[in-house]
N, C-alpha and C. Protein backbone atom coordinates (compact mmCIF):
# COMPACT_ATOMS: atom_id res chain seq x y z
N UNK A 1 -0.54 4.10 -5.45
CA UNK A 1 0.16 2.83 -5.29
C UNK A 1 0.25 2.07 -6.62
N UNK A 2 -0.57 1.94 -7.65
CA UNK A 2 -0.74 1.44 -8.63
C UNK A 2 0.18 1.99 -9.73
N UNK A 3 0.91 3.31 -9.73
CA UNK A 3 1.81 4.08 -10.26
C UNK A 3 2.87 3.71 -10.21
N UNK A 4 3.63 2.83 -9.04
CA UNK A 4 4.68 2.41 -7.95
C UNK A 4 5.29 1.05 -8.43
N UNK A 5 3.65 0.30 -8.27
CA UNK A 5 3.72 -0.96 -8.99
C UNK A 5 3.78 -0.88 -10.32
N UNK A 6 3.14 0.07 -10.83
CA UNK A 6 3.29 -0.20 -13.02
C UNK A 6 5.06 0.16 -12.98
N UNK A 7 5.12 1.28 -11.85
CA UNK A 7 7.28 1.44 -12.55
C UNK A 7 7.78 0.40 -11.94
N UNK A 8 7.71 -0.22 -11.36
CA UNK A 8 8.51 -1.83 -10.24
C UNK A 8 8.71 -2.30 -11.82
N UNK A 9 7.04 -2.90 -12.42
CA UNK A 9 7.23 -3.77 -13.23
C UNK A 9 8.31 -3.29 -14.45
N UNK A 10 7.54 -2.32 -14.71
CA UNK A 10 8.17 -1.72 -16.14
C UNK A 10 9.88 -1.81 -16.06
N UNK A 11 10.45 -1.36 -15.04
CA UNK A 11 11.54 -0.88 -14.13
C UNK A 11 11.95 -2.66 -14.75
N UNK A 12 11.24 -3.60 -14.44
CA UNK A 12 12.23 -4.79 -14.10
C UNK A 12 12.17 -5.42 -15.84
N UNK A 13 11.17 -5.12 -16.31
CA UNK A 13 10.92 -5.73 -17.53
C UNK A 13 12.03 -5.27 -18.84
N UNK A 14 12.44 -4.08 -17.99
CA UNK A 14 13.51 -3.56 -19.06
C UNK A 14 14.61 -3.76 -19.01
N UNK A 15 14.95 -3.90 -17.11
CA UNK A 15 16.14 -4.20 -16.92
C UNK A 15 16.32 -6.00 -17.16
N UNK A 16 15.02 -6.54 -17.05
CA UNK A 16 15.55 -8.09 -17.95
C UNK A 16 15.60 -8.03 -19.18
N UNK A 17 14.91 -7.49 -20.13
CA UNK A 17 15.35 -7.11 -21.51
C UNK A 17 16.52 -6.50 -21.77
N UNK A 18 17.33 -5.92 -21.41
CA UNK A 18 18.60 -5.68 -21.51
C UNK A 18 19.73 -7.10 -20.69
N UNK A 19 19.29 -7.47 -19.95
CA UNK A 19 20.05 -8.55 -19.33
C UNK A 19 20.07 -9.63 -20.73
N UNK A 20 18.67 -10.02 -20.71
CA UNK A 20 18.62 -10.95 -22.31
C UNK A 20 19.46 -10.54 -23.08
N UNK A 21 19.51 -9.13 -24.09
CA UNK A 21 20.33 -8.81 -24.98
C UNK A 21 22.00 -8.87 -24.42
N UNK A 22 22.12 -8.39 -23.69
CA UNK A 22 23.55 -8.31 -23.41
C UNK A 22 23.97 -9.86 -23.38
N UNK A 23 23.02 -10.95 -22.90
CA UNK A 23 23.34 -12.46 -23.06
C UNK A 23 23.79 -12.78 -24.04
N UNK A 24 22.77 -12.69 -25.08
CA UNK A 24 22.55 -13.48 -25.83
C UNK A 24 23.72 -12.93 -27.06
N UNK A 25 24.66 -12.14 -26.61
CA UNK A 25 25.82 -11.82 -27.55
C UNK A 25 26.62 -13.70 -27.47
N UNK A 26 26.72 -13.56 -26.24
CA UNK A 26 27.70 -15.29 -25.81
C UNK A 26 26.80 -16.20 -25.86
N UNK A 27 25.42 -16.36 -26.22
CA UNK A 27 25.09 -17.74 -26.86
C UNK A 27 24.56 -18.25 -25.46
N UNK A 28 24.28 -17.85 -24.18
CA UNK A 28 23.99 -17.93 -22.79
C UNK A 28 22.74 -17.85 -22.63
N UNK A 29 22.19 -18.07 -21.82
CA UNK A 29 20.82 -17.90 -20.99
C UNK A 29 20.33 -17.49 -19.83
N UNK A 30 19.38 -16.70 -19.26
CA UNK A 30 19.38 -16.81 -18.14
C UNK A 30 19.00 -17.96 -17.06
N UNK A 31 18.78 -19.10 -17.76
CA UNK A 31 18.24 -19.68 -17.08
C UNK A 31 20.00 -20.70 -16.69
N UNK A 32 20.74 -20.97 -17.64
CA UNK A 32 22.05 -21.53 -17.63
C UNK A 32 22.94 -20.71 -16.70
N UNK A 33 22.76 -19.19 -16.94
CA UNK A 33 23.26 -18.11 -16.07
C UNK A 33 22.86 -18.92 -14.23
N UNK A 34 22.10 -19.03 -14.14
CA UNK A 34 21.07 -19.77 -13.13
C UNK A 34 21.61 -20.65 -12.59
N UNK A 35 21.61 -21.57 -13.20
CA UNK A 35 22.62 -22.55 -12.95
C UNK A 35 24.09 -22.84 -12.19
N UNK A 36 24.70 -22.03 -13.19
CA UNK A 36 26.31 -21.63 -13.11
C UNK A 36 26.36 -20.92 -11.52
N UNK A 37 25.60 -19.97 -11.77
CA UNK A 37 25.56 -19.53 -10.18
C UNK A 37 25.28 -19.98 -9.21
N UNK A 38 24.34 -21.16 -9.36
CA UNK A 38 24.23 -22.29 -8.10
C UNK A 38 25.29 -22.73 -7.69
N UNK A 39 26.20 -23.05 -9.28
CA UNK A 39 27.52 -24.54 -8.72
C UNK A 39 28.59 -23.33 -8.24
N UNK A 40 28.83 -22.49 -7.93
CA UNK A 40 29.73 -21.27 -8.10
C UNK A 40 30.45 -21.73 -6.64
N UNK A 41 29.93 -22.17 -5.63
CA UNK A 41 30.55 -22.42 -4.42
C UNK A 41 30.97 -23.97 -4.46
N UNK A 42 29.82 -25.05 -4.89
CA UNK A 42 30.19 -26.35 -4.73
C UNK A 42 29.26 -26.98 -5.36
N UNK A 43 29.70 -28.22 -5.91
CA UNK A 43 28.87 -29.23 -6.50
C UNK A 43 27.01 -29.27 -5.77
N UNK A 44 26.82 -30.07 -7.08
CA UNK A 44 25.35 -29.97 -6.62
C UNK A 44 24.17 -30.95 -7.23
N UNK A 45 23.45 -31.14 -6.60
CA UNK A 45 22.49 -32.33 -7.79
C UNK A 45 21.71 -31.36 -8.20
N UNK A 46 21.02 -32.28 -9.06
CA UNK A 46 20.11 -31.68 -10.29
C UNK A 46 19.08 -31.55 -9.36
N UNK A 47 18.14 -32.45 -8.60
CA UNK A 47 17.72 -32.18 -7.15
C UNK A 47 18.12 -31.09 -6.78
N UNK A 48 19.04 -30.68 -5.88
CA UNK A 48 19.23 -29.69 -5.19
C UNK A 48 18.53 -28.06 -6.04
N UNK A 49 19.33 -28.35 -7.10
CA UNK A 49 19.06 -27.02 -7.99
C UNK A 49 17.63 -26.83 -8.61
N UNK A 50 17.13 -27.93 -8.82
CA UNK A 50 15.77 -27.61 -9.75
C UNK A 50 15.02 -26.68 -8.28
N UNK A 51 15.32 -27.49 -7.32
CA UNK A 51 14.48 -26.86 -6.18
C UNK A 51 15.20 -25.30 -5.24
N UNK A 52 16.15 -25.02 -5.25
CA UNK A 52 16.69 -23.31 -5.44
C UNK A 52 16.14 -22.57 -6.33
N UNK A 53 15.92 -23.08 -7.63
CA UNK A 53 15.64 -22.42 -8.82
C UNK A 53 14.39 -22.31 -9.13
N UNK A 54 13.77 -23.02 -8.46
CA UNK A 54 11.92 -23.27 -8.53
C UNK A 54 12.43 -23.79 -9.65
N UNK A 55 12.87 -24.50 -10.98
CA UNK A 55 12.57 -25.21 -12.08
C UNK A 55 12.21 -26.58 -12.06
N UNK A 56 11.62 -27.22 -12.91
CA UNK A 56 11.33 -29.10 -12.67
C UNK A 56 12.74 -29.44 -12.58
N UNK A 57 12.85 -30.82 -12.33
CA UNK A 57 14.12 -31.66 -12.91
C UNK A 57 14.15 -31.53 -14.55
N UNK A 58 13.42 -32.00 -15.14
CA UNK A 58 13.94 -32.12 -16.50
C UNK A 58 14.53 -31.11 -17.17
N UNK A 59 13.45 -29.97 -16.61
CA UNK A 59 14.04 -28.10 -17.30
C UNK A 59 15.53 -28.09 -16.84
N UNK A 60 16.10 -28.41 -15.58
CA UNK A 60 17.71 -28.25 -14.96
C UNK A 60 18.27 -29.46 -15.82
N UNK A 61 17.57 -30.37 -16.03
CA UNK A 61 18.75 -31.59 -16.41
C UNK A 61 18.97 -30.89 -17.81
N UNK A 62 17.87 -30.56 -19.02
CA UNK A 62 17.96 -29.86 -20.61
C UNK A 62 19.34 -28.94 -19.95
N UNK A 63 18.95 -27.96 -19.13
CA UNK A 63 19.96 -26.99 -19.12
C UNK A 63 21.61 -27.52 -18.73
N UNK A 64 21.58 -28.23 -18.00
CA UNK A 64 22.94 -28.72 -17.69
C UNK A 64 23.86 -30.10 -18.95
N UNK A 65 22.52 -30.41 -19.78
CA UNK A 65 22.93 -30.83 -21.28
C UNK A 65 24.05 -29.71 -21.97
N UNK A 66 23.18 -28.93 -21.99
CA UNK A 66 23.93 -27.91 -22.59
C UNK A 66 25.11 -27.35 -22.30
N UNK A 67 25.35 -27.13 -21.06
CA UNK A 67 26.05 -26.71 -20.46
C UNK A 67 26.86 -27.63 -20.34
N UNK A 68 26.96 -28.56 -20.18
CA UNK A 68 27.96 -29.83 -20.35
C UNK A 68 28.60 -29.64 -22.01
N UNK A 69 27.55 -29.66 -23.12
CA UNK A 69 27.99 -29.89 -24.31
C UNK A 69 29.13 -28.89 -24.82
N UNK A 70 28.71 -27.58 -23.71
CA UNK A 70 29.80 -26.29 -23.84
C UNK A 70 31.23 -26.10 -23.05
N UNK A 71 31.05 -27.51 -22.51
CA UNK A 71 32.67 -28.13 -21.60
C UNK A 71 32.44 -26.81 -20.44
N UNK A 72 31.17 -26.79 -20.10
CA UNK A 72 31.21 -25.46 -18.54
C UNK A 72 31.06 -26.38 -17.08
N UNK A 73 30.29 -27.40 -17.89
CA UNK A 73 29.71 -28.50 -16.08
C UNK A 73 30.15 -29.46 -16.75
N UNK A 74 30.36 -30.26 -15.26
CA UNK A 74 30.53 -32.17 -15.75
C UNK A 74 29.46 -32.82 -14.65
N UNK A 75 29.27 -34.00 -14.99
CA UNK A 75 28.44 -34.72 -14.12
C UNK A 75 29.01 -35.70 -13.53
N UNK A 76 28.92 -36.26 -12.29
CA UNK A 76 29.48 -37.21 -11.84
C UNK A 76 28.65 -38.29 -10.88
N UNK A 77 28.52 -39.19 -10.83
CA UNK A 77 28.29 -40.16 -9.86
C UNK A 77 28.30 -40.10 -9.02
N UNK A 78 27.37 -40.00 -7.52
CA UNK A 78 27.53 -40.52 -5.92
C UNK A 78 28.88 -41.79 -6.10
N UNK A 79 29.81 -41.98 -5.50
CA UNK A 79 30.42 -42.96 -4.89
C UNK A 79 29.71 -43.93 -4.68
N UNK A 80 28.94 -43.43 -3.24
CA UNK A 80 28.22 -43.84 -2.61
C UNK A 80 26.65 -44.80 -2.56
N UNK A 81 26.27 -43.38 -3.40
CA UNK A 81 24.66 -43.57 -3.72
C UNK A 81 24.82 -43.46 -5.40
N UNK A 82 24.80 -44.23 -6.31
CA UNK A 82 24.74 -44.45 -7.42
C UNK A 82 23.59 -43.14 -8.76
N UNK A 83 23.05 -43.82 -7.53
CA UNK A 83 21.31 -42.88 -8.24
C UNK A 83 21.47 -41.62 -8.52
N UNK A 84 22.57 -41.14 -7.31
CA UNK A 84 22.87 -39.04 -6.84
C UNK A 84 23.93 -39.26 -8.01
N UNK A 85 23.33 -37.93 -8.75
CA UNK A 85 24.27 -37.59 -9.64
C UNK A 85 24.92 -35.79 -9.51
N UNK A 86 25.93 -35.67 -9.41
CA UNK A 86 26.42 -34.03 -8.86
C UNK A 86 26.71 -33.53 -10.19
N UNK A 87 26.90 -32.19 -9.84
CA UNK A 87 27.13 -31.70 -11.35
C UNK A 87 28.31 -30.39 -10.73
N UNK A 88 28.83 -30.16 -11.18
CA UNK A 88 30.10 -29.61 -10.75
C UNK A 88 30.75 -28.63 -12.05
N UNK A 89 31.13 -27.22 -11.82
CA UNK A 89 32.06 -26.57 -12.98
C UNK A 89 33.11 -27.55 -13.36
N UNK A 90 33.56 -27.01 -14.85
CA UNK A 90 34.70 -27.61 -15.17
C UNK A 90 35.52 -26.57 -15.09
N UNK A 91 35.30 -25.20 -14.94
CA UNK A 91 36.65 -24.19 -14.72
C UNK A 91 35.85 -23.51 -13.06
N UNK A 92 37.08 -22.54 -12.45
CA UNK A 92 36.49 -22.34 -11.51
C UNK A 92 35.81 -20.73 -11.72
N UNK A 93 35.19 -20.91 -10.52
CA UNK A 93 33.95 -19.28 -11.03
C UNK A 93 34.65 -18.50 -11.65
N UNK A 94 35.72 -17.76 -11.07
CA UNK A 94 36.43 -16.54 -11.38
C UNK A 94 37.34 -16.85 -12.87
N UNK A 95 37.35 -17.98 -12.77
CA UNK A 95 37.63 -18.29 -14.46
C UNK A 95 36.72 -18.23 -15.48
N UNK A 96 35.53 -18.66 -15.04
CA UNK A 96 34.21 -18.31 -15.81
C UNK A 96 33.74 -16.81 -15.82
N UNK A 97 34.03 -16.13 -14.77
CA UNK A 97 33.97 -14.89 -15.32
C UNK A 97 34.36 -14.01 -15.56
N UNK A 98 35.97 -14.43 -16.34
CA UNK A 98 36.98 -13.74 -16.95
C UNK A 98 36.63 -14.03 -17.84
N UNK A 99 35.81 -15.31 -18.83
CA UNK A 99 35.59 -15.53 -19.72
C UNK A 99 34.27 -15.14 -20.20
N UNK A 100 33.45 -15.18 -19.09
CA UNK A 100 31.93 -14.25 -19.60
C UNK A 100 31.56 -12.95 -18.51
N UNK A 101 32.10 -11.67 -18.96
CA UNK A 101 31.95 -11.02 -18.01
C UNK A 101 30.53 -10.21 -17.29
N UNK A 102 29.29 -11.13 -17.59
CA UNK A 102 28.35 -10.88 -17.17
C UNK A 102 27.73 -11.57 -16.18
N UNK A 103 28.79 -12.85 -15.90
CA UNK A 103 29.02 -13.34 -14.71
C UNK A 103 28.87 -12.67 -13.00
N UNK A 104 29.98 -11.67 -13.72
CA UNK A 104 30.56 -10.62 -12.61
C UNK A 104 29.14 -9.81 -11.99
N UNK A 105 29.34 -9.26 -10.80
CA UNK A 105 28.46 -8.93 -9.93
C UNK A 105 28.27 -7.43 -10.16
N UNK A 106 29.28 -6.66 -10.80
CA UNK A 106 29.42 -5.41 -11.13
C UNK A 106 28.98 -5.15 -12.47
N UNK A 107 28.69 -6.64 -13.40
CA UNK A 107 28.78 -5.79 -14.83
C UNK A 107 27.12 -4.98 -15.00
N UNK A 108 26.24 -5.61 -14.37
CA UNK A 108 24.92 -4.74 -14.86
C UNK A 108 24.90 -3.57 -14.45
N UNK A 109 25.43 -3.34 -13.25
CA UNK A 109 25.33 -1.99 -13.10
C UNK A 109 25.64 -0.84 -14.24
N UNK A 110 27.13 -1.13 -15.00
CA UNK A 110 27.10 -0.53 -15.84
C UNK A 110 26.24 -0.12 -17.07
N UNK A 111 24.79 -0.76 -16.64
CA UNK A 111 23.81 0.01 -17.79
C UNK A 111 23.74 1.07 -17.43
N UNK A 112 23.68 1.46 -16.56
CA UNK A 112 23.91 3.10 -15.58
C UNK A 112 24.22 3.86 -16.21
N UNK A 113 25.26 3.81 -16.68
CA UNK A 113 26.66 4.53 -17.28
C UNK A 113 25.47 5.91 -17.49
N UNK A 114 26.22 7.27 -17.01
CA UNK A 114 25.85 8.18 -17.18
C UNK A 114 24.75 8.90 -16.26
N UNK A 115 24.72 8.14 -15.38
CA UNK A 115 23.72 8.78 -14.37
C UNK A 115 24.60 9.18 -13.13
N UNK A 116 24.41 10.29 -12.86
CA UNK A 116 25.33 10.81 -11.76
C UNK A 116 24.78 10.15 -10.05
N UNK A 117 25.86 10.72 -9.55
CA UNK A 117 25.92 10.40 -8.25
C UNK A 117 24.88 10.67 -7.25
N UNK A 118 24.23 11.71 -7.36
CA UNK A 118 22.84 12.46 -6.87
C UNK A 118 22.02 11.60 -7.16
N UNK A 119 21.53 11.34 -8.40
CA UNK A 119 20.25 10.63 -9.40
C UNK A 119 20.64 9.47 -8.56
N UNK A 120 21.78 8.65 -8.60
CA UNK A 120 22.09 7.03 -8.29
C UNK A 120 21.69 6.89 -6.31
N UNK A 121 21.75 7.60 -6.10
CA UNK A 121 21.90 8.05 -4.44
C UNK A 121 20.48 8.11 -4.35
N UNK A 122 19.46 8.77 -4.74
CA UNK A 122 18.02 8.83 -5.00
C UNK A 122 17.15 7.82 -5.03
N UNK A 123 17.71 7.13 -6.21
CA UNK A 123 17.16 6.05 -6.53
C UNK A 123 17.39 4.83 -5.56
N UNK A 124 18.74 4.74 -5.09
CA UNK A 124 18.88 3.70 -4.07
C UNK A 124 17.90 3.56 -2.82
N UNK A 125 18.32 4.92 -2.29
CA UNK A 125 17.48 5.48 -1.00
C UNK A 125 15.83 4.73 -1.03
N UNK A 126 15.52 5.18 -2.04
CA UNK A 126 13.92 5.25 -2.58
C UNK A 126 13.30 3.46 -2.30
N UNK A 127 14.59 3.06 -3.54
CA UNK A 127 14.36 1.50 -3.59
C UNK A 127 14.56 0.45 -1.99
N UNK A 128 15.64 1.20 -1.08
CA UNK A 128 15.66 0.58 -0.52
C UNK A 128 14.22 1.13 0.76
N UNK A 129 13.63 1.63 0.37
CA UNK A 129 12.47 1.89 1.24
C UNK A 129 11.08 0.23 0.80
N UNK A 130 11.17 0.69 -0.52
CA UNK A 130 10.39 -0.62 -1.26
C UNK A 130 11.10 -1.73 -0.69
N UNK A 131 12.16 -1.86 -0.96
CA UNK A 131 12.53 -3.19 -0.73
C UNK A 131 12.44 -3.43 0.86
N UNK A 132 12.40 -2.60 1.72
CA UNK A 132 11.62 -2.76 3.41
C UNK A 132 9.95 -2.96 3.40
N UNK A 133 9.51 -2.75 2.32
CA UNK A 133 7.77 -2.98 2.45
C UNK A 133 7.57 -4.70 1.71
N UNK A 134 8.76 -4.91 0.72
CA UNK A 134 8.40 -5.84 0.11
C UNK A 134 9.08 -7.31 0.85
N UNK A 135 9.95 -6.73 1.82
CA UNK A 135 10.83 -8.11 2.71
C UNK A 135 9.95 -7.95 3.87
N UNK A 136 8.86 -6.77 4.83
CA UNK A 136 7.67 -7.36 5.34
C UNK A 136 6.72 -7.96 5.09
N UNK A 137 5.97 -8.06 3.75
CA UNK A 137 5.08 -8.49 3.13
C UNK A 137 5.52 -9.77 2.74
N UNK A 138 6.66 -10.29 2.31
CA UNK A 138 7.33 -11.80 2.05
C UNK A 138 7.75 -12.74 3.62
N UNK A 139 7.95 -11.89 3.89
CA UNK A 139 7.93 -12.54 5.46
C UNK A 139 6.40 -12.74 6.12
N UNK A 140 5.54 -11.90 6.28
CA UNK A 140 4.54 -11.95 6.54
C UNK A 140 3.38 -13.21 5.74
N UNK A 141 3.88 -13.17 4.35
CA UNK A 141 3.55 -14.23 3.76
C UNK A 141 3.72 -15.70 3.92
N UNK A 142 5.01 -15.95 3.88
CA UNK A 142 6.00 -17.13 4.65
C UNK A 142 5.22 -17.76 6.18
N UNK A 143 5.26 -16.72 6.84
CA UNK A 143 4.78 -16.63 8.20
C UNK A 143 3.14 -17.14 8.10
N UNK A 144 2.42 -16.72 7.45
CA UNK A 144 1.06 -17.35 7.40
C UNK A 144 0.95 -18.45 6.50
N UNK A 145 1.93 -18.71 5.88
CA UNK A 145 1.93 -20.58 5.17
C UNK A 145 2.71 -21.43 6.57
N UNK A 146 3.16 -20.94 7.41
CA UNK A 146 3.81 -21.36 8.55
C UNK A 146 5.01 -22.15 7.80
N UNK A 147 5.75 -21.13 6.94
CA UNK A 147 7.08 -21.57 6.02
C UNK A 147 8.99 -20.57 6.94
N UNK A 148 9.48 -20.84 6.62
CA UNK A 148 10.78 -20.33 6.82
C UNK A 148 11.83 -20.06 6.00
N UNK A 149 11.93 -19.01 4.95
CA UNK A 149 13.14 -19.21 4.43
C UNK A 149 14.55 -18.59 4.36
N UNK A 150 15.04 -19.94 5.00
CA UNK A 150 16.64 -19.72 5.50
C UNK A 150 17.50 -18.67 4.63
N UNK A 151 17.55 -19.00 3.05
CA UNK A 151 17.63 -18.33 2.27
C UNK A 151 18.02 -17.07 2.23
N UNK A 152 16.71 -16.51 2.35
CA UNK A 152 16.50 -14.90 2.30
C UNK A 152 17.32 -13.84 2.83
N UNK A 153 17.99 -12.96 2.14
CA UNK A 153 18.83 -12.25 2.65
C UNK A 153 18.23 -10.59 2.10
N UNK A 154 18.43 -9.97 2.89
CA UNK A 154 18.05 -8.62 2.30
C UNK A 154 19.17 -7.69 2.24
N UNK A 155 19.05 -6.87 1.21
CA UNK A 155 20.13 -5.98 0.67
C UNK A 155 20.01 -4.77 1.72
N UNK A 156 21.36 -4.31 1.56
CA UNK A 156 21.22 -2.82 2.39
C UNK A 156 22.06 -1.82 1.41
């Protein structure tokens, strides 16, 4: 089991080290990446997101500085409630990820490139066995904090 877990990690540590590099060509972050993908359906407070994202407020507000300064988000005022401040794209998703195509839901896969259909078929199979031990064990977890999360969706 300890073999399983050292490749999970290793497995993820590389595939975020390549996520970083491939970023950091456009001057991006993952944590801004983060972001962007929150507002991707609809506006949102800095509230809302720090707490999707597990980040503080201040870490989301720095990031949406930025992201503002790069004309990607704007901020706006509650009408209503003064205090609520939303933060909203300034282009829409699919415009943002014509312009950064690591946006897109397909581009990581292409680290692949070169692994055949057999090998890719293997590996899925395999993972999606883990990923059935690791969505009992997160549920099971949840379940003994007497938590719920709506959230959670599991891949097939």
């Amino acid at each position: 089991m300890k073999r399983l877990s050292d490749q999970l990690s290793e497995s993820w540590k590389l595939y975020m080290m390549i996520f970083a590099l491939e970023l950091s060509k456009s001057g991006m972050t993952k944590p801004q990446i983060m972001v962007i993908h929150q507002l991707k359906e609809e506006p949102q407070t800095i509230g809302d997101i720090s707490k999707k994202l597990e980040l503080s407020y201040s870490t989301v507000s720095g990031i949406i500085d930025r992201l503002e300064k790069a004309d990607l988000v704007k901020r706006r005022r509650d009408l209503k409630d003064r205090r609520l401040v939303w933060v909203s794209l300034v282009h829409t998703f699919s415009e943002l990820q014509a312009r950064f195509p690591y946006l897109k839901q397909e581009y990581l896969p292409n680290i692949f490139h070169g692994m055949n259909e057999e090998e890719s078929e293997e590996i899925t199979q395999a993972l999606s066995v883990v990923n059935m031990y690791l969505t009992k064990k997160y549920r099971s977890l949840l379940k003994e904090r007497g938590k719920v999360d709506e959230h959670f969706e599991v891949c097939d």
